[in-house]
Protein backbone atom coordinates (compact mmCIF):
# COMPACT_ATOMS: atom_id res chain seq x y z
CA UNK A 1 26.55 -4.02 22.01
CA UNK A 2 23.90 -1.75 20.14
CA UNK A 3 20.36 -2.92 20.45
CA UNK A 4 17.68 -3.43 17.43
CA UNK A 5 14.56 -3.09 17.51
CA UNK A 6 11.98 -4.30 14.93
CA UNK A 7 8.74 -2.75 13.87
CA UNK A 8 6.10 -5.11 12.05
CA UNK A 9 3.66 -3.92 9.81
CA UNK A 10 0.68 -5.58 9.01
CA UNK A 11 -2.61 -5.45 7.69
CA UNK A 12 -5.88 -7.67 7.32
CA UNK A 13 -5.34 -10.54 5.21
CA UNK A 14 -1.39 -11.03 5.91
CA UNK A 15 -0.92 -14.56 6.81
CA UNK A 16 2.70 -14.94 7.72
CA UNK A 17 2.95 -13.02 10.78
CA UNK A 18 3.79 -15.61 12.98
CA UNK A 19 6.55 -16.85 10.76
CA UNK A 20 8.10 -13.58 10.83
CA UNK A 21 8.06 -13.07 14.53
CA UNK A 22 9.49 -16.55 14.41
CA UNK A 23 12.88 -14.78 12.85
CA UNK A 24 12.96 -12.23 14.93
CA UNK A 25 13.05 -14.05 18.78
CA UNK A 26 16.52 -12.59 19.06
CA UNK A 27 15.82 -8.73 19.02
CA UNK A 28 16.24 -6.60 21.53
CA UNK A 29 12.51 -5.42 20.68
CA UNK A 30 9.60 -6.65 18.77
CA UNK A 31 6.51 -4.44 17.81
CA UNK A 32 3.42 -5.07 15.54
CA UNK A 33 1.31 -2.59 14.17
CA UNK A 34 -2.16 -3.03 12.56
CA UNK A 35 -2.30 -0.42 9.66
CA UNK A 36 -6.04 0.28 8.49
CA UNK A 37 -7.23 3.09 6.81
CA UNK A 38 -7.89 6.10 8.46
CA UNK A 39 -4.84 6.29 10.72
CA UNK A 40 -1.68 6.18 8.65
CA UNK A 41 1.76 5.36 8.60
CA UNK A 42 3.27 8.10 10.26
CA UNK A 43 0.74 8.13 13.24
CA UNK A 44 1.05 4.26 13.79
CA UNK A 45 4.62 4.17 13.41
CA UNK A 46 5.35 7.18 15.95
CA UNK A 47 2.68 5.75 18.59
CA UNK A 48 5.00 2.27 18.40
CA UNK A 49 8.11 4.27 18.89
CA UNK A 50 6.60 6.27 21.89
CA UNK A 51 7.66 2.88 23.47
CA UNK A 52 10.36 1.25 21.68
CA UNK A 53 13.79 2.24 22.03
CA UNK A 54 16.95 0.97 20.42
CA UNK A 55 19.68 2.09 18.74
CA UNK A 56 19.04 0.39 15.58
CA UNK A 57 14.91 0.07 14.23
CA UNK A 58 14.58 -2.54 11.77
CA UNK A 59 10.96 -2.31 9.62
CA UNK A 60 9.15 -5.45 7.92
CA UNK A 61 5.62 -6.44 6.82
CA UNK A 62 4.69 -8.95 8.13
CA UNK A 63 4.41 -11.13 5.00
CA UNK A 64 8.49 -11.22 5.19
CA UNK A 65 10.92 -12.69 7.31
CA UNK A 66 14.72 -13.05 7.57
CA UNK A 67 16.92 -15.14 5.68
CA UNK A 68 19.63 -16.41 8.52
CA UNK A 69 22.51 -15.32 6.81
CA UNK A 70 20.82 -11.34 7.53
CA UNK A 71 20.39 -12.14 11.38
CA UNK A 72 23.96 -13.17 11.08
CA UNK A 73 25.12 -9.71 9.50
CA UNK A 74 22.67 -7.62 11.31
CA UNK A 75 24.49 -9.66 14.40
CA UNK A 76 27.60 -8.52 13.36
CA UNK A 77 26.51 -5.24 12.78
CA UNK A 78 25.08 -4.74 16.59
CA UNK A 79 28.39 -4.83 17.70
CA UNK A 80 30.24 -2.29 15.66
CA UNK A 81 30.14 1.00 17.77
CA UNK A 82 27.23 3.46 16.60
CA UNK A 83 29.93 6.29 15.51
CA UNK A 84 31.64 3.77 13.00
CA UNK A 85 28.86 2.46 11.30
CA UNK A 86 26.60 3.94 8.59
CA UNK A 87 23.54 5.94 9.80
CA UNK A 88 21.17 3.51 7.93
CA UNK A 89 21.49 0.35 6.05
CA UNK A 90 19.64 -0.86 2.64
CA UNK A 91 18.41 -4.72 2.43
CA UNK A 92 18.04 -6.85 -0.86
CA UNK A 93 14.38 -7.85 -1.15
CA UNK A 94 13.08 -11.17 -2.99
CA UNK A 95 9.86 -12.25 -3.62
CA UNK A 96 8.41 -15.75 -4.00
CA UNK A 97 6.29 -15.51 -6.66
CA UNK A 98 4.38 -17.76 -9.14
CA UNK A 99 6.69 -20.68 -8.04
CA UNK A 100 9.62 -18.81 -8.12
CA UNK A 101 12.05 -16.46 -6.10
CA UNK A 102 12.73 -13.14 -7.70
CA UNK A 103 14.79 -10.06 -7.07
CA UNK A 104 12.38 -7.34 -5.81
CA UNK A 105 9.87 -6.67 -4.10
CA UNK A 106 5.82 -4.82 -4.70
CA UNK A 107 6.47 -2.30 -1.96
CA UNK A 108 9.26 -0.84 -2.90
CA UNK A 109 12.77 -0.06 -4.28
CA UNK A 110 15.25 -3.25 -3.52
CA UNK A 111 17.83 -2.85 -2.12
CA UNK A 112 15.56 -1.14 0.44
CA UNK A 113 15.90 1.41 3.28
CA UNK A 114 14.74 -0.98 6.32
CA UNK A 115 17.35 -0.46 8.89
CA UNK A 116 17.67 2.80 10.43
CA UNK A 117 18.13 5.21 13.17
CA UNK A 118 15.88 7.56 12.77
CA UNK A 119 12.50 7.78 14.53
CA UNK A 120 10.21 9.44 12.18
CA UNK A 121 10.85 6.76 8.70
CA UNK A 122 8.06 5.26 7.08
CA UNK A 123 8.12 1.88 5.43
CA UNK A 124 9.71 2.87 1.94
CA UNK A 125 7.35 3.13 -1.23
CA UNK A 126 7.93 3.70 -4.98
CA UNK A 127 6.40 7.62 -4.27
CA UNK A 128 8.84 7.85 -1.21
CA UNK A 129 11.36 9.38 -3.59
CA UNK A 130 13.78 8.97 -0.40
CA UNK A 131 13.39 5.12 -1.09
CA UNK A 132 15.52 5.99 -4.46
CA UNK A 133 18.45 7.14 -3.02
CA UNK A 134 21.26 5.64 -1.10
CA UNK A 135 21.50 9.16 1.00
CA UNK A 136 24.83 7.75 2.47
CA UNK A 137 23.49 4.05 3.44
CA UNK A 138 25.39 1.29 3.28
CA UNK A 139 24.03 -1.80 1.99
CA UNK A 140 24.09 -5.15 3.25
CA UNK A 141 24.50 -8.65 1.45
CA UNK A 142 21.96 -10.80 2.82
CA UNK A 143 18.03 -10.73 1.95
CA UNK A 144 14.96 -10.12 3.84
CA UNK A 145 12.39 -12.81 1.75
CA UNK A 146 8.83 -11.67 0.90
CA UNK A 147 5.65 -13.65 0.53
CA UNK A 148 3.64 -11.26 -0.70
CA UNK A 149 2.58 -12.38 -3.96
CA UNK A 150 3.02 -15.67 -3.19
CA UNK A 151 -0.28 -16.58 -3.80
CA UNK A 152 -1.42 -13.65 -6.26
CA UNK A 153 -4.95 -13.13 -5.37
CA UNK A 154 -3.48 -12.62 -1.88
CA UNK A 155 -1.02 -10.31 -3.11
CA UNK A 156 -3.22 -7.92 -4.85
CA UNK A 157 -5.57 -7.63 -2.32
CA UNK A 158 -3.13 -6.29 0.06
CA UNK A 159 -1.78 -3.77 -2.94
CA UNK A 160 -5.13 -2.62 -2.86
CA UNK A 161 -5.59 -1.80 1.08
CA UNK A 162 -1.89 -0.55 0.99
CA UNK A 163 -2.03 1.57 -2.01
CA UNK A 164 -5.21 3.49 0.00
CA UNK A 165 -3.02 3.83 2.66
CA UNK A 166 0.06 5.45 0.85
CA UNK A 167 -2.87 7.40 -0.85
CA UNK A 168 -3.93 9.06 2.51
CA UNK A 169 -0.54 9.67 3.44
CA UNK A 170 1.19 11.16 -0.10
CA UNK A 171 -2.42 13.66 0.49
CA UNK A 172 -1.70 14.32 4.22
CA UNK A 173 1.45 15.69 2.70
CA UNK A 174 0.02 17.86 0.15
CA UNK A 175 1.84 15.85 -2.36
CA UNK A 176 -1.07 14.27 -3.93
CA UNK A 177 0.47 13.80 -8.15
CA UNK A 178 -1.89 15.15 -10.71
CA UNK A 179 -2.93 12.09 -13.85
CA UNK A 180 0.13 12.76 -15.98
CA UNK A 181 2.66 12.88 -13.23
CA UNK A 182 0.99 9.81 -11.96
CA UNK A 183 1.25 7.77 -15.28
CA UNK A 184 4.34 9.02 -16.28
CA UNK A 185 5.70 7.89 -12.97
CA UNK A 186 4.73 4.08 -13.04
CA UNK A 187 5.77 4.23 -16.36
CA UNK A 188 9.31 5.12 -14.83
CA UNK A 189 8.71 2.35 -12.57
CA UNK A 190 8.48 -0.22 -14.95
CA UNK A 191 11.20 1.19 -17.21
CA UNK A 192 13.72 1.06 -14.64
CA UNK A 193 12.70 -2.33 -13.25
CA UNK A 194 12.78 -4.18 -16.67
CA UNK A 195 15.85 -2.37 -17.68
CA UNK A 196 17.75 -4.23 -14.50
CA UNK A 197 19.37 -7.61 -15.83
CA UNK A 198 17.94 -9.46 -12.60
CA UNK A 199 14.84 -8.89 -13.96
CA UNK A 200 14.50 -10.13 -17.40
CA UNK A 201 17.14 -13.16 -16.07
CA UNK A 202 14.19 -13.84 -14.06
CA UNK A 203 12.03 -14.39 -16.73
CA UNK A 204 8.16 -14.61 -16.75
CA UNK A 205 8.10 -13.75 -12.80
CA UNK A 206 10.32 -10.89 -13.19
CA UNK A 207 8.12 -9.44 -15.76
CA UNK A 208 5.16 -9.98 -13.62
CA UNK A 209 6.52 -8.33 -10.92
CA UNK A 210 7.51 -5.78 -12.91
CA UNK A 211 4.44 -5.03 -13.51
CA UNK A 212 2.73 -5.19 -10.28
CA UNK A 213 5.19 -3.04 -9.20
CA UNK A 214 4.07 -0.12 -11.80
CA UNK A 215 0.73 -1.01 -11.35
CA UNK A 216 0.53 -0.48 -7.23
CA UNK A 217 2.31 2.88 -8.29
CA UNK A 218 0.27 3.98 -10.51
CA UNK A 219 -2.95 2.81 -8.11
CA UNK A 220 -1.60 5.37 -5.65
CA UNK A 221 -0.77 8.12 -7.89
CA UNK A 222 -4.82 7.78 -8.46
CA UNK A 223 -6.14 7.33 -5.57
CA UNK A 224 -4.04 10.53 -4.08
CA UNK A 225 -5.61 12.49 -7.39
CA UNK A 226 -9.17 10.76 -6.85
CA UNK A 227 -8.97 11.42 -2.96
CA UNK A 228 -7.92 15.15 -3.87
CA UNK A 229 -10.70 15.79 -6.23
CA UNK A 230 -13.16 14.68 -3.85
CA UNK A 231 -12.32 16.98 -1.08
CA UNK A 232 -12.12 20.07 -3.82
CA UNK A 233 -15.65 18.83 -5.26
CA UNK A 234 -17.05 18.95 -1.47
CA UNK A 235 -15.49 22.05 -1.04
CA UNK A 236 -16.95 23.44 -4.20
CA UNK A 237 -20.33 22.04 -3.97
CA UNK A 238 -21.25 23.66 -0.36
CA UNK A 239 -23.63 26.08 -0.71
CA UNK A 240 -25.71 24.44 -3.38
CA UNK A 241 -28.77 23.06 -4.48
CA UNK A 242 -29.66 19.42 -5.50
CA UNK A 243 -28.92 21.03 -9.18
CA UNK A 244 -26.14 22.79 -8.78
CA UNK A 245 -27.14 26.34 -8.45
CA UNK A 246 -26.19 28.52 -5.13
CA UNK A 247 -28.54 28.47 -2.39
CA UNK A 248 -29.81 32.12 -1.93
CA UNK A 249 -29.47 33.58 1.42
CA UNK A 250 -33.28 34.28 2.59
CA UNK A 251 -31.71 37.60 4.17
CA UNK A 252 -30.89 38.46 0.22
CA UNK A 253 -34.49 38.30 -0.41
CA UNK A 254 -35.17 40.98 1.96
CA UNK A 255 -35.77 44.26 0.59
CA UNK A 256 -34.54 46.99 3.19
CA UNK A 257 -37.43 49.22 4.08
């Protein structure tokens, strides 16, 4: 039987953790990492895998946790040999929000790209364009539930620390969007989200979802352009005075003899 592994990511504030490691007692491997800003996604997430290895790597925040009908499929999945099954897996997402559950989820495209064999993903965001596309995944049935948003003033203050995080890392790459790209993305976002029949079905929750969705897009779209103008401003102000103007070289006002 293949073995899975799960990687839990979590940040201050998140108060389910221990419900979500409650779902999880029967993996092969279970570990948490602390995101804060100044490391990164890619950094944490390879220093976890220096020590985990399974055949399968499962990712959650740790505001989610498994419906049992998923530990039943990803149960079923463990024992299908590794050369006959796909080479990563998309999972539905819902939220519990404002009283209700909804289709979707804030951090990302649902279905989403959480199980996986590969060793260098990072948890899947609306500017991981990867996120978009099945890429030959299969999909499975059953839902991975999200608490988010379930209270809101919760929910938006880990947007904010998580949307500085995917701003470090989208500028790490050098892919840092410029304003319009940025706007015209969440835009997209939105577009596409209320344009999906689970959505508007979902009524007044869907549409704030929606919305939060486009809106934690669009906060890291600006934070990557804010977080790239300030490293060009440094760059551009070295060398100068307290108004502006170049600091002369005192060699310069030398005259040669």
């Amino acid at each position: 039987m293949a073995t899975l592994g799960v990687v839990v990511f979590c940040v201050a504030g998140m108060r389910h953790l221990a419900r979500c490691l409650k779902t999880l007692e029967w993996a092969d491997d279970v570990r948490v990492v602390n995101l804060s800003e100044g490391s990164g996604f890619v950094h944490d997430l390879g220093a976890s895998e220096q020590r985990q290895r399974t055949d399968w790597i499962l990712q959650l925040w740790a505001e989610e946790h498994l419906e049992k009908q998923l530990e039943e499929q990803l149960s079923s999945l463990r024992r299908i040999p590794l050369d006959q099954a796909r080479p990563a897996y998309r999972i539905p997402i819902r939220s519990y929000l404002l009283g209700n559950w909804v289709d979707g989820s804030i951090w990302g495209p649902s279905p989403s790209l959480r199980l996986t064999r590969e060793r260098s993903h990072w948890p899947p965001a609306w500017w991981n364009l990867d996120a978009w596309e099945s890429g030959g995944a299969g999909f499975l049935s059953a839902c991975i539930k999200d608490y988010s948003a379930a209270e809101l003033s919760s929910g938006i203050g880990h947007m904010n620390t998580l949307t500085s995080l995917w701003a470090q890392e989208l500028n790490g790459r050098g892919q840092a969007p410029g304003l319009t790209k940025a706007s015209l993305f969440s835009l997209l976002v939105l577009l596409r989200l209320l344009a999906r029949r689970t959505m508007l079905r979902d009524g007044f929750a869907g549409l704030t979802l929606s919305v939060l969705c486009a809106y934690a897009t669009l906060l890291v779209g600006a934070k990557a352009w804010e977080r790239r103008q300030s490293s060009a401003d440094s760059s551009t102000t070295q060398g100068m005075d307290r108004r502006g103007r170049p600091i002369k070289s005192s060699s310069a006002n030398v005259k040669a003899k």
